[in-house]
C-alpha atoms as a PDB file:
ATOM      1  CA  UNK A   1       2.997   7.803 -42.190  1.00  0.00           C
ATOM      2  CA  UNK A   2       2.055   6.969 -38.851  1.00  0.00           C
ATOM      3  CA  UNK A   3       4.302   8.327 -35.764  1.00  0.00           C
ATOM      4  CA  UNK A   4       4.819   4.716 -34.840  1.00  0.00           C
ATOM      5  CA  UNK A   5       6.798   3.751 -38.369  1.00  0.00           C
ATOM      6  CA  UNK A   6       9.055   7.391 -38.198  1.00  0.00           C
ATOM      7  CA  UNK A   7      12.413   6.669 -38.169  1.00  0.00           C
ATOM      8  CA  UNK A   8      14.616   7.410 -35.668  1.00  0.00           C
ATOM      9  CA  UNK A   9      15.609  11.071 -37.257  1.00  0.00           C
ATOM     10  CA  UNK A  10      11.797  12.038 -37.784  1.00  0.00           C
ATOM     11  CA  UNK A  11      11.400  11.516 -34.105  1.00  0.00           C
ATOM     12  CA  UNK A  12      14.170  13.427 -32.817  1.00  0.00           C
ATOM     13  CA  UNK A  13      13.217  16.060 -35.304  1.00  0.00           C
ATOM     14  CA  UNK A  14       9.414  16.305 -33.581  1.00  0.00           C
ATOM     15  CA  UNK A  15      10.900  15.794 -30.510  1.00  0.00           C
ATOM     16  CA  UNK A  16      12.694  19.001 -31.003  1.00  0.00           C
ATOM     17  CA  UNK A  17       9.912  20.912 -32.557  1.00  0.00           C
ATOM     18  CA  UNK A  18       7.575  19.831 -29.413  1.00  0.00           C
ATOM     19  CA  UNK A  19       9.948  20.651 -26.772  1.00  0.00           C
ATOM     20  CA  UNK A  20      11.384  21.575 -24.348  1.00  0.00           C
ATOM     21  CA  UNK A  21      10.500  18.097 -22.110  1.00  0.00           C
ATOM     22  CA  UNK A  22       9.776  17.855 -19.041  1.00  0.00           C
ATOM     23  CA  UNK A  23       9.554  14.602 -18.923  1.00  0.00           C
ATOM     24  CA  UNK A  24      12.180  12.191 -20.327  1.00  0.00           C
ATOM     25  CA  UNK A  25      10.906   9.264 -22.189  1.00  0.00           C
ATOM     26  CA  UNK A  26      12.237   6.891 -24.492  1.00  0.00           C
ATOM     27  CA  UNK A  27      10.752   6.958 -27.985  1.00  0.00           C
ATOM     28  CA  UNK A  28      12.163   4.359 -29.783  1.00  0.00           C
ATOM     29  CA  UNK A  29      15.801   4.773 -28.722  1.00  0.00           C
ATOM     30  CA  UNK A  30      14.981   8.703 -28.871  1.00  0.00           C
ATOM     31  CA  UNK A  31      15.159  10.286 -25.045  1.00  0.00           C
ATOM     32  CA  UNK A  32      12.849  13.593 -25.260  1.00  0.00           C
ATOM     33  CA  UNK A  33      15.330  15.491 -22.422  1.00  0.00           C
ATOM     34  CA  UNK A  34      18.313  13.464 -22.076  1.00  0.00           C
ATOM     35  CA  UNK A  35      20.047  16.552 -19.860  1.00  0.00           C
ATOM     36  CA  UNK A  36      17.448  16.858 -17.369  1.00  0.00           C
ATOM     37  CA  UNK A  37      18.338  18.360 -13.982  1.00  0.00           C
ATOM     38  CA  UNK A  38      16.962  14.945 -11.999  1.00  0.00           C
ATOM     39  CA  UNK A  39      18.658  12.302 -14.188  1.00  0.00           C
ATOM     40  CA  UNK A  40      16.236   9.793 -15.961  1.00  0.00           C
ATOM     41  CA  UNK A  41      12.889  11.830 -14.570  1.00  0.00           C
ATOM     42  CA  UNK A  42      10.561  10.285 -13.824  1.00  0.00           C
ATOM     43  CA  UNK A  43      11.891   7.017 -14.534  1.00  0.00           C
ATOM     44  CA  UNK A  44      14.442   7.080 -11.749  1.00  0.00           C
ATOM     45  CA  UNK A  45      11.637   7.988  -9.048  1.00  0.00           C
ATOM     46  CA  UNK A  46       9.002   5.545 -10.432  1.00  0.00           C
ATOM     47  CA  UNK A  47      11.659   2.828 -10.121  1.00  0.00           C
ATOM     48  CA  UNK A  48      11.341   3.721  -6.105  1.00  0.00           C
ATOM     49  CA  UNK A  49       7.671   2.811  -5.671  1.00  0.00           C
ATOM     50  CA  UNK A  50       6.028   1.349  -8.864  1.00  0.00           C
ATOM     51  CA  UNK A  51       5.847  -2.088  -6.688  1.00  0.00           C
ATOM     52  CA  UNK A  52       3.018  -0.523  -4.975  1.00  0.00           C
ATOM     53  CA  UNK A  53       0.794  -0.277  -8.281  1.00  0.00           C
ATOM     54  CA  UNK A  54      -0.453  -3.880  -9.439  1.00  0.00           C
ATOM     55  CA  UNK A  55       1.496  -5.761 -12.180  1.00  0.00           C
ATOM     56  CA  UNK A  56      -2.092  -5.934 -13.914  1.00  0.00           C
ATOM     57  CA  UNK A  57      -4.447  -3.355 -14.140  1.00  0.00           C
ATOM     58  CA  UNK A  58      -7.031  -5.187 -17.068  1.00  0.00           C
ATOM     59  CA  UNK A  59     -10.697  -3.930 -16.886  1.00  0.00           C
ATOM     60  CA  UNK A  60      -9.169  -1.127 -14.661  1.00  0.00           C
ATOM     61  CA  UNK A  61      -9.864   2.846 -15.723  1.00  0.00           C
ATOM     62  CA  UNK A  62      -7.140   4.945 -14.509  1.00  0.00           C
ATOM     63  CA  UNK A  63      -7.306   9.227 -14.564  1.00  0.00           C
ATOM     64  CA  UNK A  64      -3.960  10.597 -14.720  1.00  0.00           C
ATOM     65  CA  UNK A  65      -4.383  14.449 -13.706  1.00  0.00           C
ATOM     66  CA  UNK A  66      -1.533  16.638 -14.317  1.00  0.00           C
ATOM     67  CA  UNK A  67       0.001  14.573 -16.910  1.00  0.00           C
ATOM     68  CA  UNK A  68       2.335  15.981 -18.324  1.00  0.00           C
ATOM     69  CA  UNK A  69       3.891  13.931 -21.170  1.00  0.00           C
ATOM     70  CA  UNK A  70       2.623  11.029 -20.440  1.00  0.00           C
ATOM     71  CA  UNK A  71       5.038   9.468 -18.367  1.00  0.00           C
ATOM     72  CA  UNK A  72       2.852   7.688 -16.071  1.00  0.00           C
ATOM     73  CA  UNK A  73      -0.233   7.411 -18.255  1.00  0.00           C
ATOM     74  CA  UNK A  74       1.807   5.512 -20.636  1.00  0.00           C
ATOM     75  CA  UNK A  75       2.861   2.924 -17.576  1.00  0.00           C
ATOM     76  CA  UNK A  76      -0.886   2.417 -16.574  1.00  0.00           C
ATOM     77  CA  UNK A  77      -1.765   1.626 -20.154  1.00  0.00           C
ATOM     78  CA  UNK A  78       1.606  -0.678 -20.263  1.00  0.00           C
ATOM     79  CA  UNK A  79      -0.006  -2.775 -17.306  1.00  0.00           C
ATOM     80  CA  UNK A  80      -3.166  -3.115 -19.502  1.00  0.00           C
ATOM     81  CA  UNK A  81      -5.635  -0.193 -18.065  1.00  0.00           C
ATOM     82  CA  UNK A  82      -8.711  -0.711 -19.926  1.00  0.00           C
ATOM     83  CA  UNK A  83      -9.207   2.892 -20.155  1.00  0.00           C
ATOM     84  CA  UNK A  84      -6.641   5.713 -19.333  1.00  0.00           C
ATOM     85  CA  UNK A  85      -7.777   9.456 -19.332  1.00  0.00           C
ATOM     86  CA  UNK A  86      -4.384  11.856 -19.150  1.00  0.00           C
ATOM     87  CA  UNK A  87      -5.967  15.560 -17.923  1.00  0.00           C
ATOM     88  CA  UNK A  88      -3.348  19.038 -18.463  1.00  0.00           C
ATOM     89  CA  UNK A  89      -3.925  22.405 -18.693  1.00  0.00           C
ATOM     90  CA  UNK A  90      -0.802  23.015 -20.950  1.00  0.00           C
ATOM     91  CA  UNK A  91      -1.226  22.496 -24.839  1.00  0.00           C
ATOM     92  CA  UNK A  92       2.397  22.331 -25.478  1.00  0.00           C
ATOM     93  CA  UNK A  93       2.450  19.246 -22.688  1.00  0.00           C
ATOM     94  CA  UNK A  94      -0.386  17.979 -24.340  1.00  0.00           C
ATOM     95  CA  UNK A  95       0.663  18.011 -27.401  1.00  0.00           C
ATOM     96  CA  UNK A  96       4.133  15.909 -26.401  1.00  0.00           C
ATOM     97  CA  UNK A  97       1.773  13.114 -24.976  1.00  0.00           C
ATOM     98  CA  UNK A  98      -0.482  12.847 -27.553  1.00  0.00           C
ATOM     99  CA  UNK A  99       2.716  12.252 -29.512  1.00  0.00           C
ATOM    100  CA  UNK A 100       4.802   9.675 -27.635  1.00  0.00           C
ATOM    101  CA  UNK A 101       1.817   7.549 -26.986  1.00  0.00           C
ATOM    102  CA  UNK A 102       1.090   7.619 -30.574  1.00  0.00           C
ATOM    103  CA  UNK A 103       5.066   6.147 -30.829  1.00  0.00           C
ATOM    104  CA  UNK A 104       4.547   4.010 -28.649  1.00  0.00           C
ATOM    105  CA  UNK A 105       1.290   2.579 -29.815  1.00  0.00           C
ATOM    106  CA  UNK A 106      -1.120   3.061 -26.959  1.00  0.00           C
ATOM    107  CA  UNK A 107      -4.384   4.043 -26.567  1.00  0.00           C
ATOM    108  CA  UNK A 108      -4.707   6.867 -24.181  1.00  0.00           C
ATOM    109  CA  UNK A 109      -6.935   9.798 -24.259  1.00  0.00           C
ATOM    110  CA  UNK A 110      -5.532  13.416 -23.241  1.00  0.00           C
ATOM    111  CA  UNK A 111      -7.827  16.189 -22.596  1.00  0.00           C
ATOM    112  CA  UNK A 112      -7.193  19.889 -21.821  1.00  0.00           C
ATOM    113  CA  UNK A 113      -9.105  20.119 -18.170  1.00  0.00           C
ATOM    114  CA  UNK A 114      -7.591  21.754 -14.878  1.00  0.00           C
ATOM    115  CA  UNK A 115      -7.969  19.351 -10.957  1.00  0.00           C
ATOM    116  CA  UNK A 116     -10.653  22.003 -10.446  1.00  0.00           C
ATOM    117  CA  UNK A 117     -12.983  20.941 -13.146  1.00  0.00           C
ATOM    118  CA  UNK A 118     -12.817  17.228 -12.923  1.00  0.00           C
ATOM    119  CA  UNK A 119     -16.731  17.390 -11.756  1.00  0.00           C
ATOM    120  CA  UNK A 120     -17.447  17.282 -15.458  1.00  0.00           C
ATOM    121  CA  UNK A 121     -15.973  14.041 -16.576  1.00  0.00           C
ATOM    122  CA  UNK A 122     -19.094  12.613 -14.632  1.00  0.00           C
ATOM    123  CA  UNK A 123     -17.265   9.215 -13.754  1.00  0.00           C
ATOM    124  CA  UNK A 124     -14.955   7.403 -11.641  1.00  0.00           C
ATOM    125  CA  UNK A 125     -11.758   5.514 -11.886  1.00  0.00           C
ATOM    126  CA  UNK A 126     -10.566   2.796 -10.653  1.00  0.00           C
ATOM    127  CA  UNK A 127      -7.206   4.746  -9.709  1.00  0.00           C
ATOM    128  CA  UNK A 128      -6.653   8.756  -9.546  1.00  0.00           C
ATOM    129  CA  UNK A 129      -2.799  10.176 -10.526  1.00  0.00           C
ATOM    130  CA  UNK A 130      -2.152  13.428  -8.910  1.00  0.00           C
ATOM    131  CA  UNK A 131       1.345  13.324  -8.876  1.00  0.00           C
ATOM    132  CA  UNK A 132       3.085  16.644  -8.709  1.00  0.00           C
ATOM    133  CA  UNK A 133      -0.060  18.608  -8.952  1.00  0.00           C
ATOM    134  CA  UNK A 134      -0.608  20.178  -5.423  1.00  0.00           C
ATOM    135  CA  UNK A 135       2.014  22.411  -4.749  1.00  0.00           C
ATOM    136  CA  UNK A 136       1.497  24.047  -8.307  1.00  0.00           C
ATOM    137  CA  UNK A 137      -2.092  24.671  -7.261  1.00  0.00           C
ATOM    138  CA  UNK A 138      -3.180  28.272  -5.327  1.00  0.00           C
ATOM    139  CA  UNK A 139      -5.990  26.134  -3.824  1.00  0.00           C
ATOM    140  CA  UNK A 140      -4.751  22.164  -3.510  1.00  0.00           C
ATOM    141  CA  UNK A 141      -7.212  20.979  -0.359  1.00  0.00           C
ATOM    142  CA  UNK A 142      -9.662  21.912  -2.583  1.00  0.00           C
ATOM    143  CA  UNK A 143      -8.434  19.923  -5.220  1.00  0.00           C
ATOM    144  CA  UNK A 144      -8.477  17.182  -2.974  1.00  0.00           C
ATOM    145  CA  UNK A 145     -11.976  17.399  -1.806  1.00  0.00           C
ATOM    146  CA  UNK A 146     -12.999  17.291  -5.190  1.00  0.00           C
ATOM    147  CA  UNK A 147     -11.129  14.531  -6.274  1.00  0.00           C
ATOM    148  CA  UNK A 148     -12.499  12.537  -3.683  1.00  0.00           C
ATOM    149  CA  UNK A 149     -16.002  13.573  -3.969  1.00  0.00           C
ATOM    150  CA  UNK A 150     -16.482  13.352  -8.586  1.00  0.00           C
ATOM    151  CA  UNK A 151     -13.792  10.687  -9.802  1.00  0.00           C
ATOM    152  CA  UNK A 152     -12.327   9.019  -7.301  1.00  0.00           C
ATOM    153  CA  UNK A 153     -13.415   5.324  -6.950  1.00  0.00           C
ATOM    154  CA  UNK A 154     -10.808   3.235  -5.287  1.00  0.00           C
ATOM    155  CA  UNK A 155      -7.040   3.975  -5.280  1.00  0.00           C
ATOM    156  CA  UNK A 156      -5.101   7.714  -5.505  1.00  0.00           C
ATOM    157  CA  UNK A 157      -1.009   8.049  -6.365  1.00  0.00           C
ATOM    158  CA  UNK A 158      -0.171  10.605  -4.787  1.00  0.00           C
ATOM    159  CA  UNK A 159       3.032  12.486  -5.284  1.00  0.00           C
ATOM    160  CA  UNK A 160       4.012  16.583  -3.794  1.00  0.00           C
ATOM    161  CA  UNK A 161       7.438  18.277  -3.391  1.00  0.00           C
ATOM    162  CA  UNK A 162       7.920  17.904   0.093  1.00  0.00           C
ATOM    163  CA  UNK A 163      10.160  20.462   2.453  1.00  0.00           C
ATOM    164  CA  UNK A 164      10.574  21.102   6.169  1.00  0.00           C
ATOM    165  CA  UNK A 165      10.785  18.280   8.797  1.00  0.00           C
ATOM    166  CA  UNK A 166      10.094  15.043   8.236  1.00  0.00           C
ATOM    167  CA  UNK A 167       8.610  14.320  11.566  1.00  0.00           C
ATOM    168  CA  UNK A 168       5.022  14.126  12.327  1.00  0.00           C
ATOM    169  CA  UNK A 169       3.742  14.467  15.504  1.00  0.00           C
ATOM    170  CA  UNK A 170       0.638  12.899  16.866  1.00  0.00           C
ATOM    171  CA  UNK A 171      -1.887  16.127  16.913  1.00  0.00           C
ATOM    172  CA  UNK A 172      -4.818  16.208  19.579  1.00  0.00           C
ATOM    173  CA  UNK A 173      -8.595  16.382  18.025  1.00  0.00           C
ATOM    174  CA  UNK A 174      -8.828  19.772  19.577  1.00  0.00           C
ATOM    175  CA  UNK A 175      -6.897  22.354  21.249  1.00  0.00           C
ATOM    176  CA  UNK A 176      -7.787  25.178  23.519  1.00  0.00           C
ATOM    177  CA  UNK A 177      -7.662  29.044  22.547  1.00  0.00           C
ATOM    178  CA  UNK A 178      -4.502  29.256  24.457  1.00  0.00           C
ATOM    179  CA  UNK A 179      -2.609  26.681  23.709  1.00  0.00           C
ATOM    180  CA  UNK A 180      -0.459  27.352  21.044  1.00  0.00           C
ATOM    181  CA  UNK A 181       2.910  25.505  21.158  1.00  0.00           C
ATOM    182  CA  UNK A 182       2.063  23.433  18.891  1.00  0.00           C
ATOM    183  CA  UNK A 183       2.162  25.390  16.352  1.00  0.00           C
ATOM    184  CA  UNK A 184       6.132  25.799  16.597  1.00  0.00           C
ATOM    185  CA  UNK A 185       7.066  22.331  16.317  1.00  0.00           C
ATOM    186  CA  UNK A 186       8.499  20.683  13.376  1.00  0.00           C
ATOM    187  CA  UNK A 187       6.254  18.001  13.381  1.00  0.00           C
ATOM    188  CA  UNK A 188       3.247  20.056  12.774  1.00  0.00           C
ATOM    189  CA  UNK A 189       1.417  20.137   9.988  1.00  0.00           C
ATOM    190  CA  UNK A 190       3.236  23.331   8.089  1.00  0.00           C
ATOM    191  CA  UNK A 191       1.951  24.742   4.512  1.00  0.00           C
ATOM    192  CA  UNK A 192       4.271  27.100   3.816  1.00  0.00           C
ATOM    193  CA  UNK A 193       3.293  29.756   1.013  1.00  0.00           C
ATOM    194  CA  UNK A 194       5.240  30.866  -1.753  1.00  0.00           C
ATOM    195  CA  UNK A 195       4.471  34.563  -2.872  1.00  0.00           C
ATOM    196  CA  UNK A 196       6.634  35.034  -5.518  1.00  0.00           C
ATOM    197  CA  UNK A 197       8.840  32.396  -7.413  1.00  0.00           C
ATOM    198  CA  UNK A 198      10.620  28.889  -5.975  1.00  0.00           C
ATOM    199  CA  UNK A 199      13.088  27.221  -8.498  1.00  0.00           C
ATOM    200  CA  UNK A 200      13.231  29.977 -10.779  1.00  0.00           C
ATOM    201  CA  UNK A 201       8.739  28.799 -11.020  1.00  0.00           C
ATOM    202  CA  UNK A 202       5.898  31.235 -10.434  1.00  0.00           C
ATOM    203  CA  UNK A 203       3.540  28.298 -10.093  1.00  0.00           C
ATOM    204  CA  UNK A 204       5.198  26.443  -7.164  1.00  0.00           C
ATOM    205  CA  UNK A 205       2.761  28.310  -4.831  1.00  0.00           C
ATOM    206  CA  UNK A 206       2.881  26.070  -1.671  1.00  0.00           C
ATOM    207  CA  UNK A 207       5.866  23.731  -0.449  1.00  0.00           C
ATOM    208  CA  UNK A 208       4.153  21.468   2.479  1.00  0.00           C
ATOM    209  CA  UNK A 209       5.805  19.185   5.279  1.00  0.00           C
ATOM    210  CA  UNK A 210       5.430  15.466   5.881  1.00  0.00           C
ATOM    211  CA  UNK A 211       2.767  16.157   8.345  1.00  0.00           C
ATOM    212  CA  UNK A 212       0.933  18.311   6.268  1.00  0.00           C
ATOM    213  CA  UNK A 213       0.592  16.413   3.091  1.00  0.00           C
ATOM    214  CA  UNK A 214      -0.698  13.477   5.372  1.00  0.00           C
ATOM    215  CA  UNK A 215      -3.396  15.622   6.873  1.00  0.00           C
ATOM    216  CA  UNK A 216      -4.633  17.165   3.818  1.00  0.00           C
ATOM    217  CA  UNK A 217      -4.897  13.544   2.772  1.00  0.00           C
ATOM    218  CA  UNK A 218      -6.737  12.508   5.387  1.00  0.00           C
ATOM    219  CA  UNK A 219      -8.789  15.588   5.600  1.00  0.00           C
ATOM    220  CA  UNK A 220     -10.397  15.018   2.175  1.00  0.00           C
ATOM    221  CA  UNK A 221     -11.189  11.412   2.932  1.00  0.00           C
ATOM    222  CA  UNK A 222      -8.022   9.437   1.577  1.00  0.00           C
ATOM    223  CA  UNK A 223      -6.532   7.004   4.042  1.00  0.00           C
ATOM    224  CA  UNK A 224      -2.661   6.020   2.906  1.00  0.00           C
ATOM    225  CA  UNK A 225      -1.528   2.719   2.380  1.00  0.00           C
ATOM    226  CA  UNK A 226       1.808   2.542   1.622  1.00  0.00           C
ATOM    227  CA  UNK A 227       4.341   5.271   1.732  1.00  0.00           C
ATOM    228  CA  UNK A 228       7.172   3.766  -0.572  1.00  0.00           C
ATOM    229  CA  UNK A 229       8.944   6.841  -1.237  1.00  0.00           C
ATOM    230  CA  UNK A 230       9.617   9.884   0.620  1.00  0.00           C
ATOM    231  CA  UNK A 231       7.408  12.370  -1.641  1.00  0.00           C
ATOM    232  CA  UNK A 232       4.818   9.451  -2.580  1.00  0.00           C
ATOM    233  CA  UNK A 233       1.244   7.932  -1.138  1.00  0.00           C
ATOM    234  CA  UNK A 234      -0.815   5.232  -1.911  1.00  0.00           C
ATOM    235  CA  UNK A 235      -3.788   6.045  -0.718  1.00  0.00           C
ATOM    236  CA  UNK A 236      -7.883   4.446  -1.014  1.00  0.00           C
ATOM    237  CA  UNK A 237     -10.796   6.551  -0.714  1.00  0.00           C
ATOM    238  CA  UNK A 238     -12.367   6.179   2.380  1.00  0.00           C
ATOM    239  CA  UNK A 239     -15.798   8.621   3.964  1.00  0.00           C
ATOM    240  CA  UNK A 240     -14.771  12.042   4.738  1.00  0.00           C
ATOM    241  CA  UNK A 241     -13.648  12.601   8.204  1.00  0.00           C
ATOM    242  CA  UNK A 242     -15.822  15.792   8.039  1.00  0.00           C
ATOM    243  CA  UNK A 243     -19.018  16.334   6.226  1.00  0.00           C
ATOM    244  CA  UNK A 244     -18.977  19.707   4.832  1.00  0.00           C
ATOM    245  CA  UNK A 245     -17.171  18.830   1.205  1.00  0.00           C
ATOM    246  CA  UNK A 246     -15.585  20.962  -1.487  1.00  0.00           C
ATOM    247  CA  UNK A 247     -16.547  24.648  -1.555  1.00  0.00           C
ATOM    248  CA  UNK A 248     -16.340  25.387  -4.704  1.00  0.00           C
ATOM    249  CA  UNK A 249     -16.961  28.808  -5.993  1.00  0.00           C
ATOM    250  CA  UNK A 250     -18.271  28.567  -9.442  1.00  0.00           C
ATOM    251  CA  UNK A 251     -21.137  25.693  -7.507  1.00  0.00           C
ATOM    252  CA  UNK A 252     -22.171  28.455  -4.919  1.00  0.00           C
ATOM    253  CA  UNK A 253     -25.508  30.659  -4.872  1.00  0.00           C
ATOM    254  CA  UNK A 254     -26.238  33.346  -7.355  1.00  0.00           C
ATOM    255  CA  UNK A 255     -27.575  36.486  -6.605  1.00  0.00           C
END
């Protein structure tokens, strides 16, 4: 029997053996984590900007990196994505989207890779996911840069926890060795670090501002297009502001 004809009890039942959910989706009438701590997540935040995506995405290939469940991989495909790739570095996650998209009856491939190794798909989409990736990631502007520079082609959603001011303040290209104000306002770009453990997590390692996020953006070669939600960017890949690229450690010079 296929996991699209289980009944409703079957599915609860593998529901319960693949969990606990992060993400809350409906499986035939079967929600994977009813009791989650943000409501209907992330159904009640992509209701806030999933205007900005088009209606129709045929003959478009969409990378979803940090996928989680499936959530939005399983909306791409719903718009009619020709090809949708869903990337995690969690088995158990994995695992849960393989199964709901199997429920659900769509094609989409899920492979275990980490932002850092996306170099070896060796191809480009159409539109890039990285939606509440960054802030889990000891090194996210390099994530970025390497985004930009292997698989994207067009379009990035792009989604971080957000904290600090929401201000941004218009920086100068270049500031003098003394002048150092700036680095006390709240419109600054701030990246503040996160040693030990933030919402009970040891892998929320960074919690930037507004003005950071929009920086870093910029900074790997993403301009943003639309800003629909206070945490989310639509951005399009764009040249590099600065030539030097990723520095990667694993691509550097052997001795």
């Amino acid at each position: 029997m296929t996991s699209a004809a289980l009944s409703k009890e079957e599915i609860r039942q593998r529901i319960n053996a693949l969990g606990p959910w992060f993400h809350n989706l409906d499986l035939n009438g079967v929600a994977t984590a009813p009791s989650h701590f943000l409501g209907d997540y992330p159904m009640v935040k992509w209701r806030r900007f999933s205007t900005v995506i088009p209606e129709n995405l045929e003959g478009k290939s969409v990378l979803d990196i940090g996928c989680n469940a499936g959530f939005y991989a399983m909306e791409m495909k719903r718009r009619g994505a020709a090809r949708v790739l869903g990337l995690d570095t969690d088995e158990e996650y994995l695992a849960q989207a393989r199964f709901a998209a199997e429920v659900k009856g769509l094609k989409i491939e899920f492979r275990r890779l980490s932002a850092y190794d996306v170099g070896s798909l060796g191809e480009r989409f159409d539109l890039v996911i990285f939606m509440g990736v960054l802030y889990h990631l000891r090194h996210p502007l390099l994530a970025l840069d390497l985004i930009q520079e292997h698989v994207a082609r067009d379009l990035l959603l792009f989604q971080s926890m957000l904290r600090g001011d929401s201000r941004v303040d218009a920086i100068e290209n270049n500031y003098d060795f003394w002048t150092a104000e700036q680095f006390d306002s709240p419109g600054y770009p701030k990246l503040h670090f996160i040693e030990h453990k933030y919402a009970d997590d040891p892998t929320n390692w960074w919690a930037p501002n507004r003005a950071c996020v929009e920086a870093m953006l910029r900074s790997a070669g993403f301009t943003i297009l639309a800003h629909p939600e206070d945490e989310v960017y639509l951005c399009r890949k764009v040249e590099r502001p600065q030539a030097d690229g990723p520095v990667y450690p694993s691509r550097g010079p052997t001795r």
